[in-house]
N, C-alpha and C. Protein backbone atom coordinates (compact mmCIF):
# COMPACT_ATOMS: atom_id res chain seq x y z
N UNK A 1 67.46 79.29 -59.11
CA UNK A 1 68.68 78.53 -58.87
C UNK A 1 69.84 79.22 -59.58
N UNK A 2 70.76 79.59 -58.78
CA UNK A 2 72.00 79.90 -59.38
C UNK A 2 72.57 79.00 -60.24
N UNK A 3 73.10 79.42 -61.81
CA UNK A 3 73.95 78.95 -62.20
C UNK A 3 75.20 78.90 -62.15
N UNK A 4 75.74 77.12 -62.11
CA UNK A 4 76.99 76.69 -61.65
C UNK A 4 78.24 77.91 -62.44
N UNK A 5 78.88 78.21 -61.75
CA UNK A 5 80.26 79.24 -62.99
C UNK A 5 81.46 78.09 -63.43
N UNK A 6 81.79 78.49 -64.53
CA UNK A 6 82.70 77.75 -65.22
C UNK A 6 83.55 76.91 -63.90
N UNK A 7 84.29 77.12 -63.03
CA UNK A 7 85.63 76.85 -62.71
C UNK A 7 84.79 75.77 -61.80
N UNK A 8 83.28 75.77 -61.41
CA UNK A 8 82.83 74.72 -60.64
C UNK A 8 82.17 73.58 -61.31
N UNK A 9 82.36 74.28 -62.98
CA UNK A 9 81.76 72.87 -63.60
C UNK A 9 83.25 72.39 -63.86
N UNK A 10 84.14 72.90 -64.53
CA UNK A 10 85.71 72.16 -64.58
C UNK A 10 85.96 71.58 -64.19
N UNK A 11 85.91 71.47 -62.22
CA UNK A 11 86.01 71.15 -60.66
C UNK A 11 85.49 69.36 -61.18
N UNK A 12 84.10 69.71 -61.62
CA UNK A 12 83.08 68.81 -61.28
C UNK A 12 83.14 67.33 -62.86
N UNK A 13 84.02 68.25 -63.96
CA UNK A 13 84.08 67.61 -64.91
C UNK A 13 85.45 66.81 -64.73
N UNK A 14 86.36 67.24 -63.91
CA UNK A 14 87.65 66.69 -63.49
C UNK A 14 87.13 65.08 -62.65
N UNK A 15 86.19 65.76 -61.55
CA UNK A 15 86.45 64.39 -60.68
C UNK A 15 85.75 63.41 -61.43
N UNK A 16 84.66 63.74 -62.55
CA UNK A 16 84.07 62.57 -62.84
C UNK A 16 84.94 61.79 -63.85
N UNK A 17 86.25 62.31 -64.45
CA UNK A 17 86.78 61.98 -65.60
C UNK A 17 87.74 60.82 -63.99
N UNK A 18 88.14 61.31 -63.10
CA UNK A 18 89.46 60.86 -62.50
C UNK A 18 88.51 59.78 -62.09
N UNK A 19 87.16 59.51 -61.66
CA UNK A 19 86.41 58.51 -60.78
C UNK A 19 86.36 57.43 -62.37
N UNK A 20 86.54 58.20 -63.52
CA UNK A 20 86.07 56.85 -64.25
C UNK A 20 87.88 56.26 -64.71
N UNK A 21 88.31 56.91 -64.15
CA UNK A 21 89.99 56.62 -64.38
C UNK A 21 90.29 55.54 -63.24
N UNK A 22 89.76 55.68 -61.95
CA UNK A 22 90.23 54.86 -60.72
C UNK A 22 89.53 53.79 -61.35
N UNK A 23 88.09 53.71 -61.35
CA UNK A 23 87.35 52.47 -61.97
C UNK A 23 87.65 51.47 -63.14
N UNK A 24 87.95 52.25 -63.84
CA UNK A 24 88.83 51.40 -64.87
C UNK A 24 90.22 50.31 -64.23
N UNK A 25 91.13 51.23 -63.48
CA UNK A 25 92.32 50.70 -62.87
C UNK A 25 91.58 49.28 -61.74
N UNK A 26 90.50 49.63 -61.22
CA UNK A 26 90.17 48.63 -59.89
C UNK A 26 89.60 47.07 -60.82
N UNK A 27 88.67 47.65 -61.86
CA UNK A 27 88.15 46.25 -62.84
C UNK A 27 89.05 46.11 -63.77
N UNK A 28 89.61 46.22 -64.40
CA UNK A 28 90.89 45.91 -65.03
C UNK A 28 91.66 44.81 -64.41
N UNK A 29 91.80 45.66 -63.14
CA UNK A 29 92.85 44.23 -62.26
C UNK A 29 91.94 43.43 -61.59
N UNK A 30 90.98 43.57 -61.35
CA UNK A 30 90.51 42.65 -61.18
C UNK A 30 90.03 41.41 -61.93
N UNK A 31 89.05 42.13 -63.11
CA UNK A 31 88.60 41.05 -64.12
C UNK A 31 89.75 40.64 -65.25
N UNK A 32 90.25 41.67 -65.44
CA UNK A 32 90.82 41.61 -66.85
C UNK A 32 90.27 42.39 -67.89
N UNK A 33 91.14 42.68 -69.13
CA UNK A 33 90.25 43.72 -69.94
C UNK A 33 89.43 43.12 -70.64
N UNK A 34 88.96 42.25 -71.19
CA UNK A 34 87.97 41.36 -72.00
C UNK A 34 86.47 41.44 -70.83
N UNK A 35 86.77 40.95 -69.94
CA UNK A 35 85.79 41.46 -69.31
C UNK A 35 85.12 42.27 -68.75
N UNK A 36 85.96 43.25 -68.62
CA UNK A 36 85.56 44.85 -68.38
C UNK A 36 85.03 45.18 -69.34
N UNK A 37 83.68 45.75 -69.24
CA UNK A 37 83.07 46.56 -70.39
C UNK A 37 82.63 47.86 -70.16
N UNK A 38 82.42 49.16 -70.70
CA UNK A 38 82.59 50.64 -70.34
C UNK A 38 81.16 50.66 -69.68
N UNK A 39 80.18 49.80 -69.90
CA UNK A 39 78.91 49.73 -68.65
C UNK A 39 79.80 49.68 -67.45
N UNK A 40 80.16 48.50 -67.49
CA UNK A 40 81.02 47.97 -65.66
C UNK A 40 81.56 49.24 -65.05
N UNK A 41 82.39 49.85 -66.13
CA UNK A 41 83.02 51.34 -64.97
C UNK A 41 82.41 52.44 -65.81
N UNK A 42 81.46 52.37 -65.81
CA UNK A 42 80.63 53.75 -65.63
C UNK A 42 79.75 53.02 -64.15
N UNK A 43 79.33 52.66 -64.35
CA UNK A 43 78.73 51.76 -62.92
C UNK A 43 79.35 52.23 -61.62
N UNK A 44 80.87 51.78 -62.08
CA UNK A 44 81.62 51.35 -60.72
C UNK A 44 81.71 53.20 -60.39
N UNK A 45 82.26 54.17 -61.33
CA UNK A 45 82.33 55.51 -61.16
C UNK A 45 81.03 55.98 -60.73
N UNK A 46 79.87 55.50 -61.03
CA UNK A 46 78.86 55.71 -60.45
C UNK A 46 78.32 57.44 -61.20
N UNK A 47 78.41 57.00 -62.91
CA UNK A 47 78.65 57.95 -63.60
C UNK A 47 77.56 57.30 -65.34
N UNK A 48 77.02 58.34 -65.82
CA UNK A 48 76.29 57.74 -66.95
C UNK A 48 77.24 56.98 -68.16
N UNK A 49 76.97 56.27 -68.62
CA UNK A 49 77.63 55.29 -69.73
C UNK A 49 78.07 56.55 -70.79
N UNK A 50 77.32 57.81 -71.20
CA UNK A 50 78.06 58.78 -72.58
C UNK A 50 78.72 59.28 -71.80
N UNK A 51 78.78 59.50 -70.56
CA UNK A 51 80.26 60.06 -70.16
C UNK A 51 81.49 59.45 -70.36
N UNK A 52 81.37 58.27 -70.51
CA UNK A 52 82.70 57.52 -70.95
C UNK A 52 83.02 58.09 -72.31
N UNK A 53 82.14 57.86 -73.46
CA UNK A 53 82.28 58.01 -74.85
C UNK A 53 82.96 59.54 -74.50
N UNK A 54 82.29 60.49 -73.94
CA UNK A 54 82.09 61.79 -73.91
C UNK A 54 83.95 62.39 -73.71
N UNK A 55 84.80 61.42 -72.66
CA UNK A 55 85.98 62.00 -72.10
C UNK A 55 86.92 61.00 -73.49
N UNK A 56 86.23 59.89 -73.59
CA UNK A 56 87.60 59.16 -74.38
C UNK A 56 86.68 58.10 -75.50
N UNK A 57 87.13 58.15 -76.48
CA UNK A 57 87.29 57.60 -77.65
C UNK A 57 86.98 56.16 -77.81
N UNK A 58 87.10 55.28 -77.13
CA UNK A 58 87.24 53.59 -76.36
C UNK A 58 88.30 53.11 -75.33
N UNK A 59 87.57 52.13 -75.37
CA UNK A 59 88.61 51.78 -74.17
C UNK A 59 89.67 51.30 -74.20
N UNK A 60 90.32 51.18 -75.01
CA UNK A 60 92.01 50.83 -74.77
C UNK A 60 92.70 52.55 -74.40
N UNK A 61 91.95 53.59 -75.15
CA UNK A 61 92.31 54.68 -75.05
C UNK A 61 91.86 55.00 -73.48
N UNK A 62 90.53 54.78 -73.19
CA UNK A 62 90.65 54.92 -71.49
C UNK A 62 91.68 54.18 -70.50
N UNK A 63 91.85 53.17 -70.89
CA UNK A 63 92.81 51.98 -70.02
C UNK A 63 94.25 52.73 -69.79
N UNK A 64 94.75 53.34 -71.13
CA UNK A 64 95.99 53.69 -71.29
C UNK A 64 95.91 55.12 -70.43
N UNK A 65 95.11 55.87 -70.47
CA UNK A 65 94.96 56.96 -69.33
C UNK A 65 94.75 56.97 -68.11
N UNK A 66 94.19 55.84 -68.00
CA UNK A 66 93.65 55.02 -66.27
C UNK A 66 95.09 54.72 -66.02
N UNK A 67 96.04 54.01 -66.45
CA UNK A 67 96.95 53.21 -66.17
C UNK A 67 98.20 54.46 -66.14
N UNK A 68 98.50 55.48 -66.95
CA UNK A 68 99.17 56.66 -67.04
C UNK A 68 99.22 57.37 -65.46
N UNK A 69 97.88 57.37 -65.22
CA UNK A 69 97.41 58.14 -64.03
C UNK A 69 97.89 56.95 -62.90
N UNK A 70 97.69 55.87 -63.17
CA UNK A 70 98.69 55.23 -61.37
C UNK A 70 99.59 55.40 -61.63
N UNK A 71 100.82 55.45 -62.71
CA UNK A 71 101.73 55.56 -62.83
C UNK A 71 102.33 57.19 -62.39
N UNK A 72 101.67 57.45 -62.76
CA UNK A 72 101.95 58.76 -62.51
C UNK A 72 101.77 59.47 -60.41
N UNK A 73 100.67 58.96 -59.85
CA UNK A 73 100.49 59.06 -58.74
C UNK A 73 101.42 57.92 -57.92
N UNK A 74 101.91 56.93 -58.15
CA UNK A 74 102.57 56.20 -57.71
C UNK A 74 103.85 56.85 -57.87
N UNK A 75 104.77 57.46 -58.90
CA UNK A 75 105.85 57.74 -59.04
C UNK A 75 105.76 59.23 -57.86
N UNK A 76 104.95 59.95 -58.08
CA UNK A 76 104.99 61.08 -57.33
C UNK A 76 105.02 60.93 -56.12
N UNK A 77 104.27 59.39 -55.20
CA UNK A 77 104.39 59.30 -54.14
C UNK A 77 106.05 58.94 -53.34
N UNK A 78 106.38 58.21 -54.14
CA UNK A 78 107.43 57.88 -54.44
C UNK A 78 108.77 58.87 -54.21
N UNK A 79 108.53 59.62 -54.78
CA UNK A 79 109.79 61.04 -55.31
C UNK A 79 109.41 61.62 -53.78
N UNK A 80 107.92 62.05 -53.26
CA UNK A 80 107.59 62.78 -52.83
C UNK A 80 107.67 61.91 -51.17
N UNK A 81 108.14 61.16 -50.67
CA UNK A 81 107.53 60.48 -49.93
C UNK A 81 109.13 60.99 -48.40
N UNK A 82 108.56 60.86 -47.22
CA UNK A 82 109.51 61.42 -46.29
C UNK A 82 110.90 60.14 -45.83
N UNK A 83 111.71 60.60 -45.76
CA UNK A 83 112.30 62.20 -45.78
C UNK A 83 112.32 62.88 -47.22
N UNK A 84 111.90 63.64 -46.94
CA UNK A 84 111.90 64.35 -48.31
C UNK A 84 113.35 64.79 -49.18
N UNK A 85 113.77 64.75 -50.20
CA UNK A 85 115.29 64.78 -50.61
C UNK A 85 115.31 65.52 -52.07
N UNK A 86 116.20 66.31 -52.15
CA UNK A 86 116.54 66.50 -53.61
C UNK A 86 117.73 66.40 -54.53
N UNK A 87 118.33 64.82 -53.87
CA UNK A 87 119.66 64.19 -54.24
C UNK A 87 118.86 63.66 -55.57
N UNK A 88 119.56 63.61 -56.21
CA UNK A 88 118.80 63.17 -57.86
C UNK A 88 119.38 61.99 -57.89
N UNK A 89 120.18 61.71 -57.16
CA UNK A 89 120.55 59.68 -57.41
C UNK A 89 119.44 58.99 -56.52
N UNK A 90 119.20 59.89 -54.97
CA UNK A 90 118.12 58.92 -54.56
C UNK A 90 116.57 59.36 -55.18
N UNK A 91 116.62 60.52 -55.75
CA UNK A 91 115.11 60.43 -56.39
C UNK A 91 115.06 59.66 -57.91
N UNK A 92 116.10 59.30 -58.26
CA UNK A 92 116.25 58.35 -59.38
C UNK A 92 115.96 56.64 -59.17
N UNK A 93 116.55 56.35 -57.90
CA UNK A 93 116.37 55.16 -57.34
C UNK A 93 114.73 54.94 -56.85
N UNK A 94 114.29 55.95 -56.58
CA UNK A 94 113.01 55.72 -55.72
C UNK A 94 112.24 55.50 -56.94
N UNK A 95 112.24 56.15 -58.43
CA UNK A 95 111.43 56.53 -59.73
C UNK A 95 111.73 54.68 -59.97
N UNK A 96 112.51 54.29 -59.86
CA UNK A 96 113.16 52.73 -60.67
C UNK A 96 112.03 51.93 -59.72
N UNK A 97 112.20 52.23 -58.42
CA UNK A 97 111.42 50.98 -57.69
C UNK A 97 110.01 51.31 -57.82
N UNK A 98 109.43 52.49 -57.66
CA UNK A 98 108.05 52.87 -58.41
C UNK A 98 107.54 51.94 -59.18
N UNK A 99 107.91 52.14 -60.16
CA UNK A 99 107.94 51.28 -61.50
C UNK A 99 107.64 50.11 -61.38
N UNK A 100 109.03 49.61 -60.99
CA UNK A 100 109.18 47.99 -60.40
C UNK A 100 107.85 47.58 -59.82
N UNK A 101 107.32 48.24 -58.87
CA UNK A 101 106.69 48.10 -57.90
C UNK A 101 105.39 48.31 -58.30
N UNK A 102 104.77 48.47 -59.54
CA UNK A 102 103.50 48.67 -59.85
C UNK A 102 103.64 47.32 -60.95
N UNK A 103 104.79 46.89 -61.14
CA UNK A 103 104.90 45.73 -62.12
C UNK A 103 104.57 44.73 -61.01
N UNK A 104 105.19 44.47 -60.06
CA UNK A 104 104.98 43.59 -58.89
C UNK A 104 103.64 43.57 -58.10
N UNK A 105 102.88 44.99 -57.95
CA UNK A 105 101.73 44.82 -57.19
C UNK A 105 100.37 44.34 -58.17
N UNK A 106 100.28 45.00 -59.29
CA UNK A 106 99.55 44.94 -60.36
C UNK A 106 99.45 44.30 -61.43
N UNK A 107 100.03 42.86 -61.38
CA UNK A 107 100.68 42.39 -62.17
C UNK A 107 99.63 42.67 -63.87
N UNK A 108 98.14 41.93 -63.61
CA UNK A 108 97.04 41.93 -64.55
C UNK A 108 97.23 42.88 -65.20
N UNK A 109 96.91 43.96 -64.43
CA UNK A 109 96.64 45.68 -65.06
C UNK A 109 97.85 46.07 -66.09
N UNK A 110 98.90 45.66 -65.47
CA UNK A 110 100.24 46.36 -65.99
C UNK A 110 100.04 45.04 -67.26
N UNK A 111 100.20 44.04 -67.02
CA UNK A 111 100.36 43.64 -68.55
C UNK A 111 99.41 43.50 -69.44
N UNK A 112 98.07 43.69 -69.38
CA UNK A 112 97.19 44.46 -70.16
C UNK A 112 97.59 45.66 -70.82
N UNK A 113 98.44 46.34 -70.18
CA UNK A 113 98.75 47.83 -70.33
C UNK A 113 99.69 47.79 -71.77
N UNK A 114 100.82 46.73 -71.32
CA UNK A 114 101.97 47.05 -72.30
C UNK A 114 101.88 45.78 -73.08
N UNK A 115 100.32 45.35 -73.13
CA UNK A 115 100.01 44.67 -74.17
C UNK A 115 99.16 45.67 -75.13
N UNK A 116 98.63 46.48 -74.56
CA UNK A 116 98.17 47.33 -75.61
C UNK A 116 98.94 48.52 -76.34
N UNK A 117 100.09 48.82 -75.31
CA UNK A 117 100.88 49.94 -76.39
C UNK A 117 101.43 48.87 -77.54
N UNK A 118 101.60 47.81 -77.73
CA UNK A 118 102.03 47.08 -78.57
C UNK A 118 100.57 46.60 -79.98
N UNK A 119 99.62 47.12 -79.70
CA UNK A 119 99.06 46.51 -80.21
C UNK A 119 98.82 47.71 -81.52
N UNK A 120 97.62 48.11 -82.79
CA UNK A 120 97.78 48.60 -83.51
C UNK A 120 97.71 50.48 -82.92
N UNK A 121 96.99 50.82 -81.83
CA UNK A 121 97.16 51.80 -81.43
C UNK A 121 98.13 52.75 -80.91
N UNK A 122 99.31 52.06 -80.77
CA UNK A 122 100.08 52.53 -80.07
C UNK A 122 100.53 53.08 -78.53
N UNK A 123 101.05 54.21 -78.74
CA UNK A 123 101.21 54.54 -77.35
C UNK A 123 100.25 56.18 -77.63
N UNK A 124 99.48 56.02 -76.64
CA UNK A 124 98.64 56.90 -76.91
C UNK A 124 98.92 58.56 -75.83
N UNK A 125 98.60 59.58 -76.76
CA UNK A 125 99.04 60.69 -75.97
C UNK A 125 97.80 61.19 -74.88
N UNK A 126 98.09 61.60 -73.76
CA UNK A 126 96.78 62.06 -72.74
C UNK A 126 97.28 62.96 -72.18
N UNK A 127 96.42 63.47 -71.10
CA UNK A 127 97.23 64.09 -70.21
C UNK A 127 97.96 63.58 -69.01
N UNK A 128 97.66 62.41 -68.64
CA UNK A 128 97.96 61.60 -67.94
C UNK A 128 99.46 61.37 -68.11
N UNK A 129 99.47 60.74 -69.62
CA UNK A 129 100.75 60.57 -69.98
C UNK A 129 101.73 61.00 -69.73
N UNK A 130 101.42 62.34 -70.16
CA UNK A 130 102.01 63.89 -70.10
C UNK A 130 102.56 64.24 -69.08
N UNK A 131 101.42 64.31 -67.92
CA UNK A 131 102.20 64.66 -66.37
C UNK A 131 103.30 63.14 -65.94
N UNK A 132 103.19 62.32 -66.32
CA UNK A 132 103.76 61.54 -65.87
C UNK A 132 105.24 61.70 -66.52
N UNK A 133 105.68 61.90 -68.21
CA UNK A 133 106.35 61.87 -68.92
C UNK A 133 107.14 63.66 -68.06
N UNK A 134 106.42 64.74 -67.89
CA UNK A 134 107.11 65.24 -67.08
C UNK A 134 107.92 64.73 -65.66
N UNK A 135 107.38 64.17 -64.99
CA UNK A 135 107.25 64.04 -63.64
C UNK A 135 109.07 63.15 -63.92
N UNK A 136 108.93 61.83 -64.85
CA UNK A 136 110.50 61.45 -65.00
C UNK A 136 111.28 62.11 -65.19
N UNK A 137 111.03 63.15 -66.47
CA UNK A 137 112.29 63.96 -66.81
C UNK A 137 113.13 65.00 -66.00
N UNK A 138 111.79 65.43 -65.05
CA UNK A 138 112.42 66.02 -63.96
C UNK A 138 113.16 65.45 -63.26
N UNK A 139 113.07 64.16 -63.03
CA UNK A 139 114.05 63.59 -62.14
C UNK A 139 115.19 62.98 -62.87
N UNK A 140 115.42 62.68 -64.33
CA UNK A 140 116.89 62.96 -64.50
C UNK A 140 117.39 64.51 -65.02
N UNK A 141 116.22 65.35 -64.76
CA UNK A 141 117.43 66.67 -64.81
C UNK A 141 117.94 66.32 -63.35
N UNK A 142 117.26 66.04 -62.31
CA UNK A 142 117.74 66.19 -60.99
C UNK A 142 119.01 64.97 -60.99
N UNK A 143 118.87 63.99 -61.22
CA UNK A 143 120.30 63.10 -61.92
C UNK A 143 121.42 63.92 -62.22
N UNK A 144 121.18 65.16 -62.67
CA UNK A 144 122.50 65.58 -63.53
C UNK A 144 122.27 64.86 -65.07
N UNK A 145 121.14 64.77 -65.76
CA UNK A 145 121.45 64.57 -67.15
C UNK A 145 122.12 66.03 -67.98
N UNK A 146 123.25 65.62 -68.95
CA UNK A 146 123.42 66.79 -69.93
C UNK A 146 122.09 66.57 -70.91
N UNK A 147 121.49 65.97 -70.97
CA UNK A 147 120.62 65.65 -72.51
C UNK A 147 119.28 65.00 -71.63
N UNK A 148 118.51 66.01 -71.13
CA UNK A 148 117.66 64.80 -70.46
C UNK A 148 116.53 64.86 -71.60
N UNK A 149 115.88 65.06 -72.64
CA UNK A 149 115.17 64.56 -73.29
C UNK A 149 115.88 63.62 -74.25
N UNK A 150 117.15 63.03 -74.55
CA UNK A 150 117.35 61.97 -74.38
C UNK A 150 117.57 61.09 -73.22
N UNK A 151 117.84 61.52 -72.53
CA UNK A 151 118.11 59.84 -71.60
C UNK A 151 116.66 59.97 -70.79
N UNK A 152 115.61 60.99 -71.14
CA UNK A 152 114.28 60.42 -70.05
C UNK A 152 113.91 59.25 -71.70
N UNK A 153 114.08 59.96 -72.60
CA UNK A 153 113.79 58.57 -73.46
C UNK A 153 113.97 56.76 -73.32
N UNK A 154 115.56 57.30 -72.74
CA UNK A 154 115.96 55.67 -73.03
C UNK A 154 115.57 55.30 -71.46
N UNK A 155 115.37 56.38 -70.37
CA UNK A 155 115.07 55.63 -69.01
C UNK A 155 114.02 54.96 -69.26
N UNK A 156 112.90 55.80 -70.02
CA UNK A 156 111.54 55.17 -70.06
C UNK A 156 111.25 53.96 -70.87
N UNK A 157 112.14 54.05 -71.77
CA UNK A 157 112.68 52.26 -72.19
C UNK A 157 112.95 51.69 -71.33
N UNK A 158 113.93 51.70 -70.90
CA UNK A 158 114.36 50.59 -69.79
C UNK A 158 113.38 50.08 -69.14
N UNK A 159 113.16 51.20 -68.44
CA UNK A 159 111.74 50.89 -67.25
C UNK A 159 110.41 49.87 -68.06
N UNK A 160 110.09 50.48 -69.17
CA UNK A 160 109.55 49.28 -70.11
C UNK A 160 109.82 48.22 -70.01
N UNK A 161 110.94 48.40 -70.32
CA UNK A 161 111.54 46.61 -70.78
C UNK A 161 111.85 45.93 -69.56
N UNK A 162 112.31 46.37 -68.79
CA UNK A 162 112.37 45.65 -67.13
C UNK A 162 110.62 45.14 -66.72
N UNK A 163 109.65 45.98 -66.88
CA UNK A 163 108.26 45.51 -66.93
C UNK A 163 107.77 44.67 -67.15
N UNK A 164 108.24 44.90 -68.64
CA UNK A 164 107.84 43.17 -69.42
C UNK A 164 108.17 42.55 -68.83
N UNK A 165 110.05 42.46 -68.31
CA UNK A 165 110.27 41.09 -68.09
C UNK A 165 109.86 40.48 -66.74
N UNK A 166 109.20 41.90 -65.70
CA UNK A 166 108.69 40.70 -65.07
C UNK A 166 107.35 39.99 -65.26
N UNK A 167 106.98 40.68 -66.02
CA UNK A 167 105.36 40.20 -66.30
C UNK A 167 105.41 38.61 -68.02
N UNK A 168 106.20 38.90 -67.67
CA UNK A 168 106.63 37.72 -68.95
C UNK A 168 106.13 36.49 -68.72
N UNK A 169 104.85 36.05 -69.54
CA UNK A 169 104.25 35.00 -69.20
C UNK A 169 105.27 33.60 -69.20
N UNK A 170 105.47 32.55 -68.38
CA UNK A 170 106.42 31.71 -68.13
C UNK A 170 107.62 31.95 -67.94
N UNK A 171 108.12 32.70 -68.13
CA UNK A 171 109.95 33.11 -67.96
C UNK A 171 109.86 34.68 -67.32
N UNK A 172 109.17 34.59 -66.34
CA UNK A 172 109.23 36.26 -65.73
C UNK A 172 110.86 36.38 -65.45
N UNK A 173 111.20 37.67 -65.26
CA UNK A 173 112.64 37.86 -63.93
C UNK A 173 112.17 38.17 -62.66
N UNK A 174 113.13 37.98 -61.67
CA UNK A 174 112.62 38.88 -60.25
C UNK A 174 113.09 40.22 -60.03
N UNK A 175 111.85 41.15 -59.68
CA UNK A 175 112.47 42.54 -60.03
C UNK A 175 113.53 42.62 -59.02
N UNK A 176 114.39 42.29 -57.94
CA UNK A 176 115.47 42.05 -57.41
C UNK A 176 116.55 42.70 -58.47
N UNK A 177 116.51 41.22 -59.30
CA UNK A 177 117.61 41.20 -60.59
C UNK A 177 117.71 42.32 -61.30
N UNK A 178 116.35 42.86 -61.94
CA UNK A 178 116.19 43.89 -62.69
C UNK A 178 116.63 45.26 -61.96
N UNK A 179 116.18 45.39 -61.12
CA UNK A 179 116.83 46.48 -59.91
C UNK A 179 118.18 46.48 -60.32
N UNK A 180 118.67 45.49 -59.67
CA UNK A 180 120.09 45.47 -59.70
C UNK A 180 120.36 45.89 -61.19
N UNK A 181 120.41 45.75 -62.05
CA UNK A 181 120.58 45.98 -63.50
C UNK A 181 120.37 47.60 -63.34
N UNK A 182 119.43 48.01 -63.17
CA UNK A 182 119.36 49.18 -63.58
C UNK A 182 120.01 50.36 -62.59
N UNK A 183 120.21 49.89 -61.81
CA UNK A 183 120.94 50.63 -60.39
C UNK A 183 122.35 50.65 -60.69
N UNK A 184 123.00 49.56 -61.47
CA UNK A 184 124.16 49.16 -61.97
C UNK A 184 124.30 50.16 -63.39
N UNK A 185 123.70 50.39 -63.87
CA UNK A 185 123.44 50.74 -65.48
C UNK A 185 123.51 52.48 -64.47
N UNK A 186 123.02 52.84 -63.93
CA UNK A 186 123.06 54.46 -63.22
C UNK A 186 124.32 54.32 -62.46
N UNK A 187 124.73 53.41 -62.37
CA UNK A 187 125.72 53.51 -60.62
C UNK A 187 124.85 53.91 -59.27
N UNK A 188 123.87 53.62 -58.96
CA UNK A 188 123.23 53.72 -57.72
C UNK A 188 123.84 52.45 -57.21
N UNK A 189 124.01 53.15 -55.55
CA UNK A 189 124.01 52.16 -54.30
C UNK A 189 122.69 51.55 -53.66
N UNK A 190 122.80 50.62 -53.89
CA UNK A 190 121.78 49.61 -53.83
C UNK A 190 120.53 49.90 -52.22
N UNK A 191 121.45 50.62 -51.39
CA UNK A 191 120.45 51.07 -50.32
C UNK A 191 119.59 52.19 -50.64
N UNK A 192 119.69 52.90 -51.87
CA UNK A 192 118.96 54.24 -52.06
C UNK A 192 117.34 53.50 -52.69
N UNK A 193 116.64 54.42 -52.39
CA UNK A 193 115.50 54.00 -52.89
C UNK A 193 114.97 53.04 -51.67
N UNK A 194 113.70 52.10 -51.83
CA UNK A 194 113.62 50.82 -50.88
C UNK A 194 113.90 49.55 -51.46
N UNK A 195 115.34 49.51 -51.25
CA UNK A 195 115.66 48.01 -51.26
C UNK A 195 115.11 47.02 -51.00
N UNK A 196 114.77 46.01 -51.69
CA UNK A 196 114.16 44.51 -51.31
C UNK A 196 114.54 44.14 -50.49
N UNK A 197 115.91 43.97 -50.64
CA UNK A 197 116.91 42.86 -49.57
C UNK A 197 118.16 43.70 -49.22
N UNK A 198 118.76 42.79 -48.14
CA UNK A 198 119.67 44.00 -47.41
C UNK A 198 121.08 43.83 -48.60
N UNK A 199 121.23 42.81 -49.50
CA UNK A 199 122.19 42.63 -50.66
C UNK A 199 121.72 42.51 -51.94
N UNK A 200 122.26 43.41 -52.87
CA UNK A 200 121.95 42.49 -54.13
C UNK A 200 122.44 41.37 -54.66
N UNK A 201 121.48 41.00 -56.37
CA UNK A 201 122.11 39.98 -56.06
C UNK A 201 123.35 40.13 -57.25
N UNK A 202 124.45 39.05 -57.05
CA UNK A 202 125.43 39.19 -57.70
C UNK A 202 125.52 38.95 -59.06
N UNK A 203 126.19 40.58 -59.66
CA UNK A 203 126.01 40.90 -61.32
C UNK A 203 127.32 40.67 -61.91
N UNK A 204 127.75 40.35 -62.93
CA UNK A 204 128.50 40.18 -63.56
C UNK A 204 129.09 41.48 -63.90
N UNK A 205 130.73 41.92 -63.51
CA UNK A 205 131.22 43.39 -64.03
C UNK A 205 130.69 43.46 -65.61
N UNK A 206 130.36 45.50 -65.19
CA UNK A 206 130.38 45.89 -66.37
C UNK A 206 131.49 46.08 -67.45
N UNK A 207 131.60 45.96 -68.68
CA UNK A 207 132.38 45.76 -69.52
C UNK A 207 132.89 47.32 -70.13
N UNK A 208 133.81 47.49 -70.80
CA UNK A 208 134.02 48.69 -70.93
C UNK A 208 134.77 48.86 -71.99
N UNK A 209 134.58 48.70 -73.29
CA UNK A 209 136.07 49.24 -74.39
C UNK A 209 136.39 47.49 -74.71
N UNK A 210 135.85 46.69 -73.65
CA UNK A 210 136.07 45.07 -73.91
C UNK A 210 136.79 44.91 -72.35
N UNK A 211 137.02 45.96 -71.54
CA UNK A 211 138.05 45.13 -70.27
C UNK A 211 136.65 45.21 -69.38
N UNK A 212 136.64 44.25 -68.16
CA UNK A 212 135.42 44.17 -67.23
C UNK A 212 135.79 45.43 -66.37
C-alpha cells in the first residue's frame, strides 16, 4: 500500500477539522450549548471523539471557531454574491446585512456565541477568526478607510453591539432599526446591500458640533 504524501493527509486533516466545525454550528442551534456535548459532534462529523481534543482545546474554544467559520462563509457569500461589484459602499452594506442576518437566522447559536466572548475566555484567536477579521478589513479598505485597522476595529464593534441588541433577551431591537443606524453612521443609501423594506425606518438627524 502506498503511503498517503503529506499534502493528502493536510487535504484529509482539513475536512475532518471543517466537518467537526459544521457539526458543532448544526447542534449548537439546535440544542443549545449545555446540551451539546463533544460526543454529540464527533458523532454528528462522523469522526472519533480525540479528534475533537486533538484540533481544539474544549469546547467553547471549538464553538468560537465553528461560529468564526459561518461568519466568515456567510460574509464572503455576501461580498461575493452576483452582480458582482467592487464599489466599497455597496460591499460595505452587503458586510452590515451579513451580520444582521446571521443574528436574525441563528438566533440560539449567535447568542451562545457572544455569550461566550464575554465570559472568562475571551475572544479567542483561530484561524477562522483570522480569515474572517481579514475578509472585513478588506472591505473597509474598499470603503476608502484612511486608517482601516482602526475603523475595521470599531466596525467590528458596532456589528457586535447591533448583535446583541437583537438577540437581547426581552428588549431585542429589529434589525430594520439597527440597519438603519449603521447605514446612517456610514452614509449608505438604504437600497445598497438587501434591504428589508422598500423604506427605512425614520431616524432622528445626525447631530454635529451640537446643530442636527
Amino acid at each position: 500500500m502506498v503511503p498517503r504524501s503529506a499534502s493528502v493527509n493536510e487535504e484529509l486533516r482539513r475536512r475532518s477539522r471543517e466537518r467537526l466545525l459544521q457539526a458543532t454550528v448544526e447542534l449548537v442551534g439546535e440544542r443549545g450549548y449545555e446540551a451539546t456535548t463533544l460526543a454529540h459532534i464527533a458523532d454528528r462529523a462522523g469522526a472519533a471523539r480525540g479528534l475533537v481534543s486533538y484540533y481544539f482545546p474544549g469546547k467553547r474554544q471549538l464553538l468560537q471557531s465553528a461560529v468564526h467559520r459561518l461568519m466568515h462563509l456567510e460574509l464572503a457569500a455576501g461580498l461575493e454574491r452576483e452582480p458582482r461589484t467592487e464599489d466599497g459602499r455597496e460591499l460595505l452594506a452587503r458586510a452590515i446585512d451579513a451580520i444582521l442576518g446571521l443574528a436574525r437566522d441563528h438566533p440560539l447559536l449567535m447568542r451562545t456565541h457572544m455569550a461566550g466572548i464575554l465570559q472568562a475566555e475571551g475572544f479567542i484567536q483561530c484561524p477562522e477568526q483570522q480569515r474572517l477579521a481579514t475578509l472585513l478589513r478588506d472591505t473597509v479598505v474598499s470603503y476608502g478607510s484612511a486608517d482601516p485597522d482602526t475603523d475595521y476595529r470599531l466596525l467590528r464593534a458596532l456589528l457586535m453591539g447591533a448583535v446583541v441588541a437583537v438577540l437581547l433577551p426581552g428588549a431585542p431591537m429589529p434589525t430594520s432599526r439597527l440597519r438603519a443606524e449603521l447605514f446612517q453612521r456610514y452614509e449608505l443609501d438604504w437600497t445598497l446591500g438587501v434591504p428589508p423594506a422598500d423604506t427605512p425606518p425614520n431616524l432622528a438627524p445626525r447631530r454635529v458640533n451640537g446643530q442636527a
